[in-house]
N, C-alpha and C. Protein backbone atom coordinates (compact mmCIF):
# COMPACT_ATOMS: atom_id res chain seq x y z
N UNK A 1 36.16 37.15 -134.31
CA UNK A 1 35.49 37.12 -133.03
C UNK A 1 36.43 37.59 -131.94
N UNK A 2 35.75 38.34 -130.72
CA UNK A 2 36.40 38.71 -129.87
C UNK A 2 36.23 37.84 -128.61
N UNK A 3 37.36 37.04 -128.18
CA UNK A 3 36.92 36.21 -126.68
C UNK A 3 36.46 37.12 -125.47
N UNK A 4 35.28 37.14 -124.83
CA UNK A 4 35.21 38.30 -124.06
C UNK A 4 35.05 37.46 -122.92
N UNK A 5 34.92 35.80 -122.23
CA UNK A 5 35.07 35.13 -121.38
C UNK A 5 36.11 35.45 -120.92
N UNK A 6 35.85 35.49 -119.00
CA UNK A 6 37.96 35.17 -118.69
C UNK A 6 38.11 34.35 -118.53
N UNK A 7 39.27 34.01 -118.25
CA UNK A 7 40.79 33.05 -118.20
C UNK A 7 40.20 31.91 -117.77
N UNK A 8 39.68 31.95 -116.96
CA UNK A 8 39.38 30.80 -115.54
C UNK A 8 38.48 29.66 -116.21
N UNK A 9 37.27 30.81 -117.02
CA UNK A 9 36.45 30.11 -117.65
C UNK A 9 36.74 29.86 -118.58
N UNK A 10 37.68 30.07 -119.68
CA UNK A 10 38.35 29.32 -120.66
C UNK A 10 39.23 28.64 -120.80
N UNK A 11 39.81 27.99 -119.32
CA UNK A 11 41.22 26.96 -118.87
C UNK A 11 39.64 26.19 -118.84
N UNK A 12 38.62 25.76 -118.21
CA UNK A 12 37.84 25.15 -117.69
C UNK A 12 36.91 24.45 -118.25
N UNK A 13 36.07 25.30 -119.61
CA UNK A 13 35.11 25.36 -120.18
C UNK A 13 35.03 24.68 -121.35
N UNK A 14 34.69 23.91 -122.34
CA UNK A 14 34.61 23.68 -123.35
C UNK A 14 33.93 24.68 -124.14
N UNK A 15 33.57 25.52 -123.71
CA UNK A 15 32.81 26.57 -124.84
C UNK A 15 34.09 27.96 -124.29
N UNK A 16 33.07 29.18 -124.67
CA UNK A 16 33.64 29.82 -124.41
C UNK A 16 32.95 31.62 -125.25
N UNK A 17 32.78 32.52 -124.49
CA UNK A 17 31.97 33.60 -125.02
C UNK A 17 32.45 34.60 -125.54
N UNK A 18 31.95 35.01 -127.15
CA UNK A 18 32.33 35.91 -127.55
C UNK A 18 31.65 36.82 -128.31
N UNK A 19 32.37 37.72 -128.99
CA UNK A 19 31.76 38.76 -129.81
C UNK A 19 31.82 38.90 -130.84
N UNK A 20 31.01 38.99 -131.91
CA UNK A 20 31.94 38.87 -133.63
C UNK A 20 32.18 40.28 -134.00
N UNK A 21 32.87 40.24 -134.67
CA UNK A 21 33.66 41.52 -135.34
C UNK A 21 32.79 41.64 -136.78
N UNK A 22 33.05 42.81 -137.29
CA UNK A 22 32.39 43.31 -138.60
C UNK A 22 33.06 44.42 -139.60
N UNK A 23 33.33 44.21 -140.51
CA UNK A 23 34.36 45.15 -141.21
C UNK A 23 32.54 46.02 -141.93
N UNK A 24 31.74 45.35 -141.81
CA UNK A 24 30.34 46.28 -142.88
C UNK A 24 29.81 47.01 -141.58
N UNK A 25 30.19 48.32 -141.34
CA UNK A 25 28.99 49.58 -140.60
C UNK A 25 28.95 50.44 -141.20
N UNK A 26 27.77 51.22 -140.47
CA UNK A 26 27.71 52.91 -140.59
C UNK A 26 28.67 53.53 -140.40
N UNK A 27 28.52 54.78 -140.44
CA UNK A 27 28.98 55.79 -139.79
C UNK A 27 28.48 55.84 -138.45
N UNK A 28 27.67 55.51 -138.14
CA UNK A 28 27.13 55.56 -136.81
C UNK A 28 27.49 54.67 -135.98
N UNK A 29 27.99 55.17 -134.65
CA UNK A 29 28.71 54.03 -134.09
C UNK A 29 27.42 54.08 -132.76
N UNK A 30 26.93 52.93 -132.13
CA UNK A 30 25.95 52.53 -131.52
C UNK A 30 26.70 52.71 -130.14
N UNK A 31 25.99 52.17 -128.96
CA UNK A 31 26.71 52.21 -127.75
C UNK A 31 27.28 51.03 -127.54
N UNK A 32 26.46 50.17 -128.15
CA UNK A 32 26.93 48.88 -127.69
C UNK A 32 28.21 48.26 -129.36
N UNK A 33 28.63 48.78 -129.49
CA UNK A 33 29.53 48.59 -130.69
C UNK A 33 30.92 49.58 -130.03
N UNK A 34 31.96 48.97 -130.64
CA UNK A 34 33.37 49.37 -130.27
C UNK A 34 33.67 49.02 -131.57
N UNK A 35 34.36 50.39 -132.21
CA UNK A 35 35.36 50.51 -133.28
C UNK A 35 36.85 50.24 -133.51
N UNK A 36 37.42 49.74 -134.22
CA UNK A 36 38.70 49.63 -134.01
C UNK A 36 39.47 49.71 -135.21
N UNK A 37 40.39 49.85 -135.32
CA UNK A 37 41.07 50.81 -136.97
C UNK A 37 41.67 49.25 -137.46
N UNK A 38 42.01 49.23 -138.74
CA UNK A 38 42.97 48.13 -139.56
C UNK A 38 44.10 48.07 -138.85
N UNK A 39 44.56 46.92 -138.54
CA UNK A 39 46.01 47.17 -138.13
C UNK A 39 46.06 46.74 -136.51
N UNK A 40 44.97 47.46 -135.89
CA UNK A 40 44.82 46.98 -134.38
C UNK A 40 44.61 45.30 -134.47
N UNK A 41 45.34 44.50 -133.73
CA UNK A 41 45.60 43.30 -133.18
C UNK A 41 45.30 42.59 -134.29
N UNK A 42 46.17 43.08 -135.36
CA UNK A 42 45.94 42.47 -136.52
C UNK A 42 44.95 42.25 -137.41
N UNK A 43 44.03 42.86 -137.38
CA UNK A 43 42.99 43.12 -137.85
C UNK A 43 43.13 43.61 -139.85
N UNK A 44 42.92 43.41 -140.73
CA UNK A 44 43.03 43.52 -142.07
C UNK A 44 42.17 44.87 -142.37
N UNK A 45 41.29 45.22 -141.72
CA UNK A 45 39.99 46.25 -141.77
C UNK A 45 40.05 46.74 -140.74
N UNK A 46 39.37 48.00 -140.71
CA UNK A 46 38.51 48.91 -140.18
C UNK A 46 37.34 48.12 -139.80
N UNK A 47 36.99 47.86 -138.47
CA UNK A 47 35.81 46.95 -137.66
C UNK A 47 34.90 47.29 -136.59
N UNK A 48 34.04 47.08 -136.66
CA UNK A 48 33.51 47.17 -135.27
C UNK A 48 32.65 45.77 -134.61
N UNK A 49 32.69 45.72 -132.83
CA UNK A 49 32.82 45.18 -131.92
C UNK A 49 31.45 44.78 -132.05
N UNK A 50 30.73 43.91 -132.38
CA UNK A 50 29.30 43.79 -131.55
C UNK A 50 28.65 43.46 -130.38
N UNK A 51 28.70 44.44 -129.33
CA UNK A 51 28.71 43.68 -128.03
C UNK A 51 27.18 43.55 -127.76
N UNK A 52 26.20 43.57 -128.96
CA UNK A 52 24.90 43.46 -128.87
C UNK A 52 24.74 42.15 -128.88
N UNK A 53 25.66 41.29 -129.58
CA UNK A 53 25.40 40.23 -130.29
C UNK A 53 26.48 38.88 -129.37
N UNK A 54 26.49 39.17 -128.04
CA UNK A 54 27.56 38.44 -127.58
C UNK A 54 26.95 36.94 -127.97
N UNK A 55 27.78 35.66 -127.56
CA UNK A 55 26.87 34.07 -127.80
C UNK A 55 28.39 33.54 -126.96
N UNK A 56 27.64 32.07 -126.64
CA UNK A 56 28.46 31.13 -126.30
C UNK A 56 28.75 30.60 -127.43
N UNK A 57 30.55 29.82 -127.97
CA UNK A 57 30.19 29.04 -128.55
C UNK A 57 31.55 27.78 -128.03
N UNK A 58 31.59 26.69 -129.22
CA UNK A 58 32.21 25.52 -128.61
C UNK A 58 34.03 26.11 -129.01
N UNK A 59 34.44 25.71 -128.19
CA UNK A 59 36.19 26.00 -128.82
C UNK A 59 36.71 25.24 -129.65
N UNK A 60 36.41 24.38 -130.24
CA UNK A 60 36.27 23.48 -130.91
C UNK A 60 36.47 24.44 -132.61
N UNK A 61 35.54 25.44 -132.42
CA UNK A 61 35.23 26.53 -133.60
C UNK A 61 36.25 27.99 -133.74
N UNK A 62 37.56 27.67 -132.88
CA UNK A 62 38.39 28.50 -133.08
C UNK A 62 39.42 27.95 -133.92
N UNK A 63 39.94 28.67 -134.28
CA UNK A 63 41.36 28.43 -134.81
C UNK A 63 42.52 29.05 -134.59
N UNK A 64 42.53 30.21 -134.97
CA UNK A 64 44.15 31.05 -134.52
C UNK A 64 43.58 32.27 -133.77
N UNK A 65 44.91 32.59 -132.77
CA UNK A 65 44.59 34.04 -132.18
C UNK A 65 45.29 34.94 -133.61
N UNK A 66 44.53 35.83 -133.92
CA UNK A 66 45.25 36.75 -134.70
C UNK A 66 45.34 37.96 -133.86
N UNK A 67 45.18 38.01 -132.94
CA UNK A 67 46.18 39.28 -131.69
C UNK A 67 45.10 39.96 -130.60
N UNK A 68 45.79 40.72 -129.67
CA UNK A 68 45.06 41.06 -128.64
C UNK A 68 45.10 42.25 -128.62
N UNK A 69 43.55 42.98 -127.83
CA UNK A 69 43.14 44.40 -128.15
C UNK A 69 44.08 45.02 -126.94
N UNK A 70 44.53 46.42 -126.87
CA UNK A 70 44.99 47.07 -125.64
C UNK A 70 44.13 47.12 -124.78
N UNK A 71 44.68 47.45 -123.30
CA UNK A 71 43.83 48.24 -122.44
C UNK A 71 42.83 49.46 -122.61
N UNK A 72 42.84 50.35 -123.66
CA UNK A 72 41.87 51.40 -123.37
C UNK A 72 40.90 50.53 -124.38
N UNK A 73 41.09 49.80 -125.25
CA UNK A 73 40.04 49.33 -125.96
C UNK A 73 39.21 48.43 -125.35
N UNK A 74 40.01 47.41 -124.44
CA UNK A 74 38.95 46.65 -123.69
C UNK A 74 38.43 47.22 -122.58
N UNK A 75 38.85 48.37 -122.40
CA UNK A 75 37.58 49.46 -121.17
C UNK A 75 36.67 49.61 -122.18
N UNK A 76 36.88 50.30 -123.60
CA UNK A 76 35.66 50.37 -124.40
C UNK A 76 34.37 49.48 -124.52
N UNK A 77 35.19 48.22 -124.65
CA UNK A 77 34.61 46.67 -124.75
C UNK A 77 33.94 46.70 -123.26
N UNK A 78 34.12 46.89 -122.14
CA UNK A 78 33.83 46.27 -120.96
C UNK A 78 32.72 47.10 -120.91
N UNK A 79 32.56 48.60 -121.16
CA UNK A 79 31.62 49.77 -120.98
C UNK A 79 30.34 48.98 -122.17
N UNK A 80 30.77 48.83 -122.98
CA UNK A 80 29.92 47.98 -124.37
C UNK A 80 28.99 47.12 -123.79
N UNK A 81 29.61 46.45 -122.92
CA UNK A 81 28.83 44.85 -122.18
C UNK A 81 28.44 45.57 -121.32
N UNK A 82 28.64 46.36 -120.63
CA UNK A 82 27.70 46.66 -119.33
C UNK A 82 26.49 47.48 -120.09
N UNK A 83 26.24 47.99 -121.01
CA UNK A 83 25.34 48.94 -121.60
C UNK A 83 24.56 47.73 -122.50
N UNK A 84 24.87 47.07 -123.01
CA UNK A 84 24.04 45.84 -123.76
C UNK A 84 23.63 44.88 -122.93
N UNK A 85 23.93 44.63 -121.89
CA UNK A 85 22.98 43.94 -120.36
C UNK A 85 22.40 44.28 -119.70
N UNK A 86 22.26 46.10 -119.77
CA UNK A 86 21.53 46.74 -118.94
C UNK A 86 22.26 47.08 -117.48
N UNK A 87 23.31 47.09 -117.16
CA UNK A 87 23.88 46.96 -116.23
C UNK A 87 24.35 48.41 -116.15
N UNK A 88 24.04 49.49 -117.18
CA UNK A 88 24.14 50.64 -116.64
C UNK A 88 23.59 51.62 -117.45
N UNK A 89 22.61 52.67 -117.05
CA UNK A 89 21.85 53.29 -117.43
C UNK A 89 22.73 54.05 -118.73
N UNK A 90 21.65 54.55 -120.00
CA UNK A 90 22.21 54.94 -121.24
C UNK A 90 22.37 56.00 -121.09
């Protein structure tokens, strides 16, 4: 899973919002999906982002950070969420 809540709201919150990851796709990469290679932030696979599928859940249901995405990937991620909310034309 990807934490896509910020900071403020996860010092604060008992939950906390994210995205699950998926090593099973197409070839076809969707708009609202972000790809990311094996190896990126520790990742074991080749994955992609589901930013179709964001949810709240409890923190309670985390366990370890296994690493953090760069900057051009979370522009990818941020462009992902604005296109799966409707927040900007396709």
């Amino acid at each position: 899973m990807l934490i896509i809540q910020n900071d403020v709201g996860n010092l604060h919150s008992p939950t906390t919002i994210v995205a699950p990851l998926t090593a099973s796709f197409s070839t076809k990469v969707y708009p609202t999906e972000v790809r990311v290679k094996a190896g990126t932030a520790g990742l074991p696979r080749d994955s992609s982002i589901l930013l179709n599928q964001v949810k709240a859940i409890d923190k309670r249901r985390l366990e370890n950070c296994v690493g953090r995405l760069d900057t051009g990937t979370m522009r990818q991620v941020d462009e992902a969420i604005k296109i799966s909310l409707g927040l900007v034309p396709l």
